[in-house]
Protein backbone atom coordinates (compact mmCIF):
# COMPACT_ATOMS: atom_id res chain seq x y z
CA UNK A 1 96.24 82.52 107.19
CA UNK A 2 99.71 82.06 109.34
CA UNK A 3 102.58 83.10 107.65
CA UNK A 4 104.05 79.70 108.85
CA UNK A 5 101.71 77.92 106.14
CA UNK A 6 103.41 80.01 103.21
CA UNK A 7 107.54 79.41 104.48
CA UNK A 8 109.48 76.69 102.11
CA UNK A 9 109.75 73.37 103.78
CA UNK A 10 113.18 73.23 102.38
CA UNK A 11 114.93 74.27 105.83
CA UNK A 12 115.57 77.81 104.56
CA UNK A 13 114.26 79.65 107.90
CA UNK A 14 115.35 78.14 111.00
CA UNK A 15 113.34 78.37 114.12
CA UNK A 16 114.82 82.12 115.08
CA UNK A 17 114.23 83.36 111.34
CA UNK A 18 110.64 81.98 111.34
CA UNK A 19 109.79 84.20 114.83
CA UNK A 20 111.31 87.18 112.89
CA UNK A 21 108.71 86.61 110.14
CA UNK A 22 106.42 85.72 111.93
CA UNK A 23 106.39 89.22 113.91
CA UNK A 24 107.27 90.86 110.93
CA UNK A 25 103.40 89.57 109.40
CA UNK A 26 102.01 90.21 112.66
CA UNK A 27 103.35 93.96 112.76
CA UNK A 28 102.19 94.46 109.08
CA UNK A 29 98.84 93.53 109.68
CA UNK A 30 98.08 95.23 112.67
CA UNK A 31 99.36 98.36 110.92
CA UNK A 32 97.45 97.76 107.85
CA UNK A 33 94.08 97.21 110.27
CA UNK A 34 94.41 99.67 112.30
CA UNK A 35 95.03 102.40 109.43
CA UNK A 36 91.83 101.37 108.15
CA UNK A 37 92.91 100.74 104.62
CA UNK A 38 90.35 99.15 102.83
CA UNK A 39 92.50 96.31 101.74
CA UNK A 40 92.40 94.98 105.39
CA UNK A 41 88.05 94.54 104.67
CA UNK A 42 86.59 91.49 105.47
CA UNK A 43 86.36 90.74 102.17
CA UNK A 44 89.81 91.26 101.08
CA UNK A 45 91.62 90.16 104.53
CA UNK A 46 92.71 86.55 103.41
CA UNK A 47 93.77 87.95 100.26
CA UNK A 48 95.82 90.89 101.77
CA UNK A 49 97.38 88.36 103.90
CA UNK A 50 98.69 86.52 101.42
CA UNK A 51 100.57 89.04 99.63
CA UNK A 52 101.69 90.67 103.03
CA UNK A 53 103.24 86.65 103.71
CA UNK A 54 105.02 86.75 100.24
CA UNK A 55 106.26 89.63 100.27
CA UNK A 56 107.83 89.24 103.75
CA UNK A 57 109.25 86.06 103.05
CA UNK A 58 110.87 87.10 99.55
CA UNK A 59 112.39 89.84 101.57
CA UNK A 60 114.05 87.67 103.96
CA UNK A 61 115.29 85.02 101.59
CA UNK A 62 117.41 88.16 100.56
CA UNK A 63 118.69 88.13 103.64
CA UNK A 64 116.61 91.08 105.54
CA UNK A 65 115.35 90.20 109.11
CA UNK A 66 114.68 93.08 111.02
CA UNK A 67 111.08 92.66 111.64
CA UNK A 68 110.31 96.76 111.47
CA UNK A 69 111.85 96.50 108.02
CA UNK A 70 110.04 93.63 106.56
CA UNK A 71 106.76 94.79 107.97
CA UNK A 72 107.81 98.08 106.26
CA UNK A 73 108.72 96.94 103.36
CA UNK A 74 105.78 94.54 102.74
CA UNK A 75 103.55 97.82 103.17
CA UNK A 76 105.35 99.92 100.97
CA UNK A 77 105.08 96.90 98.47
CA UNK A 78 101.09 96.99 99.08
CA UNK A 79 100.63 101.07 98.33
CA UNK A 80 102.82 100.03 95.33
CA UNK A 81 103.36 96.54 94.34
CA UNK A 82 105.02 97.67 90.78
C-alpha cells in the first residue's frame, strides 16, 4: 500500500510535504527489507506497511520532514512501538 492512500484529504500535506513522506516510507521500507527483519515477510508486509505509513505521517503532522528522520523514527517506533 502507497503511503499516499493513508495522508488526510483535508489539505494538510501539500504537494512538497507529500514527496517528503513519500521518500520517507520508501527509505523505511527498503531498510526494513533489506535487514531482513521478519516483519518485512510476505505475510506481514501489508501490515508492516501500514504502521510504517502511520507512523510517518503522525510524525510529520508534528511538524518533522526530514525524510532520514521520519524513516528513522518510524523504525525505531517498529523495534518499540510502546
Amino acid at each position: 500500500m502507497p503511503i499516499v492512500q493513508l495522508l488526510p484529504s483535508d489539505g494538510f500535506f501539500d504537494p512538497d510535504a507529500t514527496n517528503i513522506l513519500t521518500a520517507a516510507f520508501d527509505t523505511a521500507w527498503q531498510m526494513l527489507k533489506t535487514s531482513g527483519n521478519v516483519l518485512a515477510a510476505d505475510y506481514r508486509a501489508a501490515s508492516t506497511r501500514e504502521l510504517l505509513a502511520k507512523r510517518i505521517i503522525e510524525t510529520a503532522r508534528r511538524g518533522e520532514r526530514d525524510p532520514l528522520r521520519l524513516a528513522d523514527d518510524a523504525l525505531a517506533h517498529l523495534a518499540n512501538p510502546s
